[in-house]
N, C-alpha and C. Protein backbone atom coordinates (compact mmCIF):
# COMPACT_ATOMS: atom_id res chain seq x y z
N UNK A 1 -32.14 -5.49 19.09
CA UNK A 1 -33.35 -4.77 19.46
C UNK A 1 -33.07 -3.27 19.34
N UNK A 2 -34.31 -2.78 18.87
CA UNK A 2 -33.68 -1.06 18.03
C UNK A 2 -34.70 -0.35 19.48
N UNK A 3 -33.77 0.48 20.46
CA UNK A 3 -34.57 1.40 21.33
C UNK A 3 -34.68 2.33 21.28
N UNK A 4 -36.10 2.79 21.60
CA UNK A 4 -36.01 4.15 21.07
C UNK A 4 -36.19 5.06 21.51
N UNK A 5 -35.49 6.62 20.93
CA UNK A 5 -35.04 7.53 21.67
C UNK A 5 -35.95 8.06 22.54
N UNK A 6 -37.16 8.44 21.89
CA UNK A 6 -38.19 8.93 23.19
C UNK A 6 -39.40 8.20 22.66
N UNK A 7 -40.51 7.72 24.03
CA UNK A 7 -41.26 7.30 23.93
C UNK A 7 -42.64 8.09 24.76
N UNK A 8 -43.82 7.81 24.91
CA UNK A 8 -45.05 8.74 25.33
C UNK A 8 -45.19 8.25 27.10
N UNK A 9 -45.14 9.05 27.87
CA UNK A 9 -45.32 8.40 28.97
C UNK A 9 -46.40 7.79 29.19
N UNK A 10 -46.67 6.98 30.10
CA UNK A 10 -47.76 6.09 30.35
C UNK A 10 -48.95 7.04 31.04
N UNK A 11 -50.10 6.73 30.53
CA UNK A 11 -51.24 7.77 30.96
C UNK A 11 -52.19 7.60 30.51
N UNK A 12 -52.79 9.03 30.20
CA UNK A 12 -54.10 8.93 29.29
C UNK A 12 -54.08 10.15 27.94
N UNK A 13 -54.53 9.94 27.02
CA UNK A 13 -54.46 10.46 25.90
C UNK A 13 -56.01 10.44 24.85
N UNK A 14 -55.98 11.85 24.47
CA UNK A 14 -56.90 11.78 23.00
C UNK A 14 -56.37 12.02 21.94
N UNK A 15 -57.30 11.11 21.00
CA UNK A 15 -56.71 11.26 19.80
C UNK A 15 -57.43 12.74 19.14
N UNK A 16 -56.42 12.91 18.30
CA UNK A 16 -57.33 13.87 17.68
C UNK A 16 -58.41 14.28 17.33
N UNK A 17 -59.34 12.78 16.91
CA UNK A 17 -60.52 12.76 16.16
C UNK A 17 -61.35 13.25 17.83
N UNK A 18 -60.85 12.88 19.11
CA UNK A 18 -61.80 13.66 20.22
C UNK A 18 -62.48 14.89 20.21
N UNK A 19 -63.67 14.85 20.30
CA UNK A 19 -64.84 15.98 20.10
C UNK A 19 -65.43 16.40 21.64
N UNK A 20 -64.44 18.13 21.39
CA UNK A 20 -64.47 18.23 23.02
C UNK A 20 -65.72 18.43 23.42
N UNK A 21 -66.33 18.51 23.23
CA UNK A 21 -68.09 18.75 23.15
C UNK A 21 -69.01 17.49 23.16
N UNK A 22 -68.28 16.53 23.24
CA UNK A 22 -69.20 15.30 23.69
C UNK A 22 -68.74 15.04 24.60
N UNK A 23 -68.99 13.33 25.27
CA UNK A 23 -68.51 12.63 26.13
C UNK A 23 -66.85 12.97 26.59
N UNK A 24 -66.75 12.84 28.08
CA UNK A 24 -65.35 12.91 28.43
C UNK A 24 -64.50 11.57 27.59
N UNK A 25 -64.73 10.69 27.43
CA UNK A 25 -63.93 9.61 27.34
C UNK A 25 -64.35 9.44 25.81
N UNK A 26 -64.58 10.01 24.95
CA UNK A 26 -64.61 9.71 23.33
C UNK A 26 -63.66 9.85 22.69
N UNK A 27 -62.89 8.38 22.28
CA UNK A 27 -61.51 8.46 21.74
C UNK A 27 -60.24 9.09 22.46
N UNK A 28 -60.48 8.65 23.60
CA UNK A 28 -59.90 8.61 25.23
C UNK A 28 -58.71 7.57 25.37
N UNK A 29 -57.70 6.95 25.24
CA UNK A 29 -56.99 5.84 25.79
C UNK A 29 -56.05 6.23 26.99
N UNK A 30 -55.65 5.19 27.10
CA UNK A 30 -54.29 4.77 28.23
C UNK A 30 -53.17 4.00 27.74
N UNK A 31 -51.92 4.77 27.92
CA UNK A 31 -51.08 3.89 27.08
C UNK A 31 -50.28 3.26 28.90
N UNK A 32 -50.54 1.97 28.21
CA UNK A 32 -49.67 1.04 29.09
C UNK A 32 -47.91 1.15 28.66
N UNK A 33 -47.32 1.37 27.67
CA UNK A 33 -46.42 1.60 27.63
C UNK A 33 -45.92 1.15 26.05
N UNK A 34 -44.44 1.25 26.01
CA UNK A 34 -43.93 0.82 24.64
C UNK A 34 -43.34 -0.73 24.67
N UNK A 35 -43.68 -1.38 23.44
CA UNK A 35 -43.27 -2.28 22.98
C UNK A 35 -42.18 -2.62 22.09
N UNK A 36 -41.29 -3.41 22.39
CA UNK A 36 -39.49 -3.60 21.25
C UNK A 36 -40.04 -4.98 20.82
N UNK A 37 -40.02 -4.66 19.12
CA UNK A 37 -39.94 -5.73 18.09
C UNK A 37 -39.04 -7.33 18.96
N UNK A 38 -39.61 -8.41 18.80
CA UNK A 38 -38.42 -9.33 19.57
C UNK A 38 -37.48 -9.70 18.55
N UNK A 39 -37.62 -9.39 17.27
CA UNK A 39 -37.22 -9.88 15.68
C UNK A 39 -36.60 -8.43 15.29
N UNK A 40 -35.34 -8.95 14.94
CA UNK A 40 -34.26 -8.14 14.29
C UNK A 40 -35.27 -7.77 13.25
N UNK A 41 -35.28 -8.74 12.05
CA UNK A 41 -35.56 -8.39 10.70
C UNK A 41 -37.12 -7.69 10.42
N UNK A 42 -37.93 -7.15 11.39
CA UNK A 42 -39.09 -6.27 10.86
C UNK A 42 -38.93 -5.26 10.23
N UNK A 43 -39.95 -4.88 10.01
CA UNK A 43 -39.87 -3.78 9.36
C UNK A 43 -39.35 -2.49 10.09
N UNK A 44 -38.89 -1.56 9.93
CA UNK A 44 -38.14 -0.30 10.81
C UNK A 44 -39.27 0.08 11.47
N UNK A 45 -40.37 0.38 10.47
CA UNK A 45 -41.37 1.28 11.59
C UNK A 45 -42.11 0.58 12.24
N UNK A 46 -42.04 -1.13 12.49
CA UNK A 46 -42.90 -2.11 13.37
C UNK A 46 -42.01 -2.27 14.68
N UNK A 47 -40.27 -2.00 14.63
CA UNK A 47 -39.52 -1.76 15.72
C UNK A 47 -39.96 -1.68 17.10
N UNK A 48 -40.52 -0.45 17.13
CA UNK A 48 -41.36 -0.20 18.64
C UNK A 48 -42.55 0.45 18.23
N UNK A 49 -44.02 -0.60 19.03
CA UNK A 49 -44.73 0.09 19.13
C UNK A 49 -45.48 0.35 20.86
N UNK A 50 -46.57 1.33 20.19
CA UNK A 50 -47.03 1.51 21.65
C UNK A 50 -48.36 0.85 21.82
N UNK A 51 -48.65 0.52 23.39
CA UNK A 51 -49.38 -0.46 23.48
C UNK A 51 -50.05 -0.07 24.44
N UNK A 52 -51.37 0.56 24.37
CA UNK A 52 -52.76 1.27 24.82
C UNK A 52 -54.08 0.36 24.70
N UNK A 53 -54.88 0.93 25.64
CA UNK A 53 -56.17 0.53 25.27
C UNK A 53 -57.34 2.01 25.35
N UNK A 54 -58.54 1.25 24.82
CA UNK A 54 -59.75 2.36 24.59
C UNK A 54 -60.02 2.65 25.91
N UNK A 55 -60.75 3.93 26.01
CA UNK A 55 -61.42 4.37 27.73
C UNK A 55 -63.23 4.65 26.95
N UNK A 56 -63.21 4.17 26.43
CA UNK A 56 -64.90 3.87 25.40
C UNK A 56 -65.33 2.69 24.82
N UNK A 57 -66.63 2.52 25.35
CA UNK A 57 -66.90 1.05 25.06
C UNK A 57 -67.68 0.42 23.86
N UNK A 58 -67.19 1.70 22.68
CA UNK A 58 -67.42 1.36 21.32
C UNK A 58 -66.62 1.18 20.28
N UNK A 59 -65.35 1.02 21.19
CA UNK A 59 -64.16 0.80 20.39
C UNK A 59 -63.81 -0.95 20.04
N UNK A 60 -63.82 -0.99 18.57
CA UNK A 60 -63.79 -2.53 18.42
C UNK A 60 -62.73 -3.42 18.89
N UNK A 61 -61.67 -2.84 19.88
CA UNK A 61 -60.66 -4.06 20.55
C UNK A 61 -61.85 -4.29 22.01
N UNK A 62 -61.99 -3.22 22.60
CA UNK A 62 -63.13 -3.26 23.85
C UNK A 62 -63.92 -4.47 23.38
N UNK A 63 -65.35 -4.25 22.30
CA UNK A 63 -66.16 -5.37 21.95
C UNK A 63 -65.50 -6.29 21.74
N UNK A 64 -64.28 -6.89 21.11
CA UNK A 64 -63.65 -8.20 20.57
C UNK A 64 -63.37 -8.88 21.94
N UNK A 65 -63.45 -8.12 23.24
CA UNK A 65 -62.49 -9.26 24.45
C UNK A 65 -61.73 -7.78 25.18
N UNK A 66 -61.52 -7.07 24.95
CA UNK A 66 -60.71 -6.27 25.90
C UNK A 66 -59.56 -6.22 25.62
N UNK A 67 -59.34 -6.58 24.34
CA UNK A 67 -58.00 -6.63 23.72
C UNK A 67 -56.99 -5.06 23.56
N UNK A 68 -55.94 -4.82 23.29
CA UNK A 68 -54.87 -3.61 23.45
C UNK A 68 -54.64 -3.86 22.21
N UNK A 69 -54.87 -2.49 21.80
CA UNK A 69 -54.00 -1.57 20.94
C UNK A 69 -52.74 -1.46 20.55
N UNK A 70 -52.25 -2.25 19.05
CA UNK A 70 -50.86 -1.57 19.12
C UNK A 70 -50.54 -0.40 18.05
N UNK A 71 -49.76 0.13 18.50
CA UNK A 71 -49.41 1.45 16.83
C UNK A 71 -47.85 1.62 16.85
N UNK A 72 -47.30 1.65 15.78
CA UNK A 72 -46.49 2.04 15.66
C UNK A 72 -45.79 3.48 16.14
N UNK A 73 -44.66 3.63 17.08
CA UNK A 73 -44.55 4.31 17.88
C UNK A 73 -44.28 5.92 17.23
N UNK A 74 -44.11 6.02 15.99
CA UNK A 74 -43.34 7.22 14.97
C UNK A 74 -44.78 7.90 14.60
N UNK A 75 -45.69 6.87 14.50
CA UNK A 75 -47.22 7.26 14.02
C UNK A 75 -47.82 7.62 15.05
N UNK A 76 -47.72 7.49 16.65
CA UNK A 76 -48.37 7.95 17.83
C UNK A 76 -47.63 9.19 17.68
N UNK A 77 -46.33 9.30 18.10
CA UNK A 77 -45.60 10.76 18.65
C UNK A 77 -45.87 11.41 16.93
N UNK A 78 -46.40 11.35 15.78
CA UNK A 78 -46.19 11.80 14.66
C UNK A 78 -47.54 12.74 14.46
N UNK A 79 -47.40 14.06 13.47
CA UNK A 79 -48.76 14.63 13.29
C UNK A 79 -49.45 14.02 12.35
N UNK A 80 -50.85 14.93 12.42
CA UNK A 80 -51.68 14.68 11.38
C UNK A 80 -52.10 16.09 11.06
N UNK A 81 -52.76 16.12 9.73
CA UNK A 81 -53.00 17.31 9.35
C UNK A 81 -54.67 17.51 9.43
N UNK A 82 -55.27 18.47 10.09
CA UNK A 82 -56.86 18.38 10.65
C UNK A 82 -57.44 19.80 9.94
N UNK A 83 -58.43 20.52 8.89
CA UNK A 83 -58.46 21.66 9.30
C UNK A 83 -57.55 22.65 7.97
N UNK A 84 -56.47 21.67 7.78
CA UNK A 84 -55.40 22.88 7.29
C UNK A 84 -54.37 22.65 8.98
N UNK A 85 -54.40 22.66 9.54
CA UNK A 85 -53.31 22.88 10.71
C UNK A 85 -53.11 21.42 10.91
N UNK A 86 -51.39 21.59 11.04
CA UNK A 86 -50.79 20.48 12.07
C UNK A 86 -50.85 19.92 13.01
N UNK A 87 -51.60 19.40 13.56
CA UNK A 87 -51.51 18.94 15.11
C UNK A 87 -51.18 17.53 15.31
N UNK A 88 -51.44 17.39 17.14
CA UNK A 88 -50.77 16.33 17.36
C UNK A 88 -51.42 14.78 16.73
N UNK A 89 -51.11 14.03 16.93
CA UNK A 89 -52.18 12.80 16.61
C UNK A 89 -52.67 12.54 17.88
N UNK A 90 -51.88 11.90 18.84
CA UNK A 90 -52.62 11.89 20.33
C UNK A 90 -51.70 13.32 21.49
N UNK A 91 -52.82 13.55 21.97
CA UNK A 91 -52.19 14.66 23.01
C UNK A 91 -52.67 14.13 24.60
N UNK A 92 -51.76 14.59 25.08
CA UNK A 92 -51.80 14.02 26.47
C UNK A 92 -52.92 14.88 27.71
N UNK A 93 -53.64 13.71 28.18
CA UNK A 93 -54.80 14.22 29.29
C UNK A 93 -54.22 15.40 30.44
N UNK A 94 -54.30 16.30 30.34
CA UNK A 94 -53.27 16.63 31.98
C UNK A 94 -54.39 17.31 32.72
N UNK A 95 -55.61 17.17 32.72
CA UNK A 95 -56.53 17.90 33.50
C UNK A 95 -57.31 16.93 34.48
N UNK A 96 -56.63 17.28 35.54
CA UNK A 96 -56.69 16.39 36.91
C UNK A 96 -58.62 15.53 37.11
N UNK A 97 -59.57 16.40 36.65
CA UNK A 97 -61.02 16.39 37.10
C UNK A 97 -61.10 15.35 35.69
N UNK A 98 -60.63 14.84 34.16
CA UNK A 98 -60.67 14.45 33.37
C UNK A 98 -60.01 12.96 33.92
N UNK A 99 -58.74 13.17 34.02
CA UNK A 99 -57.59 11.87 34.63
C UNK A 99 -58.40 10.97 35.62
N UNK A 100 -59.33 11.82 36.71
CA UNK A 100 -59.82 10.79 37.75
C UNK A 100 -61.40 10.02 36.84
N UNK A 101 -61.95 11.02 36.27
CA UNK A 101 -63.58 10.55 35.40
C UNK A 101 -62.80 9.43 34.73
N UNK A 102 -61.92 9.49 34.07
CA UNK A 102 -60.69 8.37 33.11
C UNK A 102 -60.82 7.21 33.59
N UNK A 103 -59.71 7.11 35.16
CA UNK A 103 -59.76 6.46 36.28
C UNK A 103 -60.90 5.27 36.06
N UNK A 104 -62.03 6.24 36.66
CA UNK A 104 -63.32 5.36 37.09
C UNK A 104 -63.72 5.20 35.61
N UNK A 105 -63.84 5.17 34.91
CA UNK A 105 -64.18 4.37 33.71
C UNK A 105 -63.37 3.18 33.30
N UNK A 106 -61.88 3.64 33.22
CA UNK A 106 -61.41 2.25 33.42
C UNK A 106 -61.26 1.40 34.52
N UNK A 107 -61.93 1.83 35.16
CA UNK A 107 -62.43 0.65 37.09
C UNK A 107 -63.26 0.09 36.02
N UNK A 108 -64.40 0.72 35.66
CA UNK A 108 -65.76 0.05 35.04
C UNK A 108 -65.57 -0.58 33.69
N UNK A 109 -64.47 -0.70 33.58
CA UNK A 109 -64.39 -1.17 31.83
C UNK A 109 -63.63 -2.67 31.54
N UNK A 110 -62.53 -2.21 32.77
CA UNK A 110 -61.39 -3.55 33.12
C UNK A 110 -61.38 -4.02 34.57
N UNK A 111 -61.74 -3.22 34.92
CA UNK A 111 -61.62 -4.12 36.68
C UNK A 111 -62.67 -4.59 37.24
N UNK A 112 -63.61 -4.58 36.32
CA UNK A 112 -64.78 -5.31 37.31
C UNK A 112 -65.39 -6.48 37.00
N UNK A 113 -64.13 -7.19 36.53
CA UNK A 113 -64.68 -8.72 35.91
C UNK A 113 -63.95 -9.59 37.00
């Protein structure tokens, strides 16, 4: 099992494509944490991934069942290019009044079945 050196702490995150000018929670997740390949022989970059779900209820794992997200962990912590500029692919929530609206959406999304 290949572990790896750093991984995203568990939280909440937008992806890039988030449009700060709409909805708080558009392209919003929570990463539950990282996942280790159980199989030696995968592929290198299927090794570890990370394993999140949507905080929006137009995201097609949400409609399929409530199903989680996996990505390859090099492609989460990895950039993308937006603009002409580098940035992150997902960046991390740290604004306390955002984290709790988060919260109560995922009360209303997963916990109330």
């Amino acid at each position: 099992m290949k572990l790896p050196g750093r991984v995203p702490e568990n939280g909440f995150y937008y992806h890039y494509k988030h449009d700060p000018n709409g909805a708080f929670y558009n392209y919003a997740y929570e990463v539950c944490g990282v996942g280790c390949h159980t199989e030696d022989d995968c592929r290198p970059e299927d090794a570890n991934m990370v394993v999140y779900r949507p905080l929006y209820k137009e995201a097609p794992v949400y409609k399929a069942g409530k199903l989680f997200d996996l990505r390859p962990l090099e492609m989460w912590i990895g950039n993308v290019i937006k603009d002409g500029k580098t940035i992150q692919r997902f960046s991390k929530i740290v604004d306390p009044g955002i984290i709790e609206q988060l919260k109560a959406n995922r009360k209303e999304m997963y916990e109330k079945d």
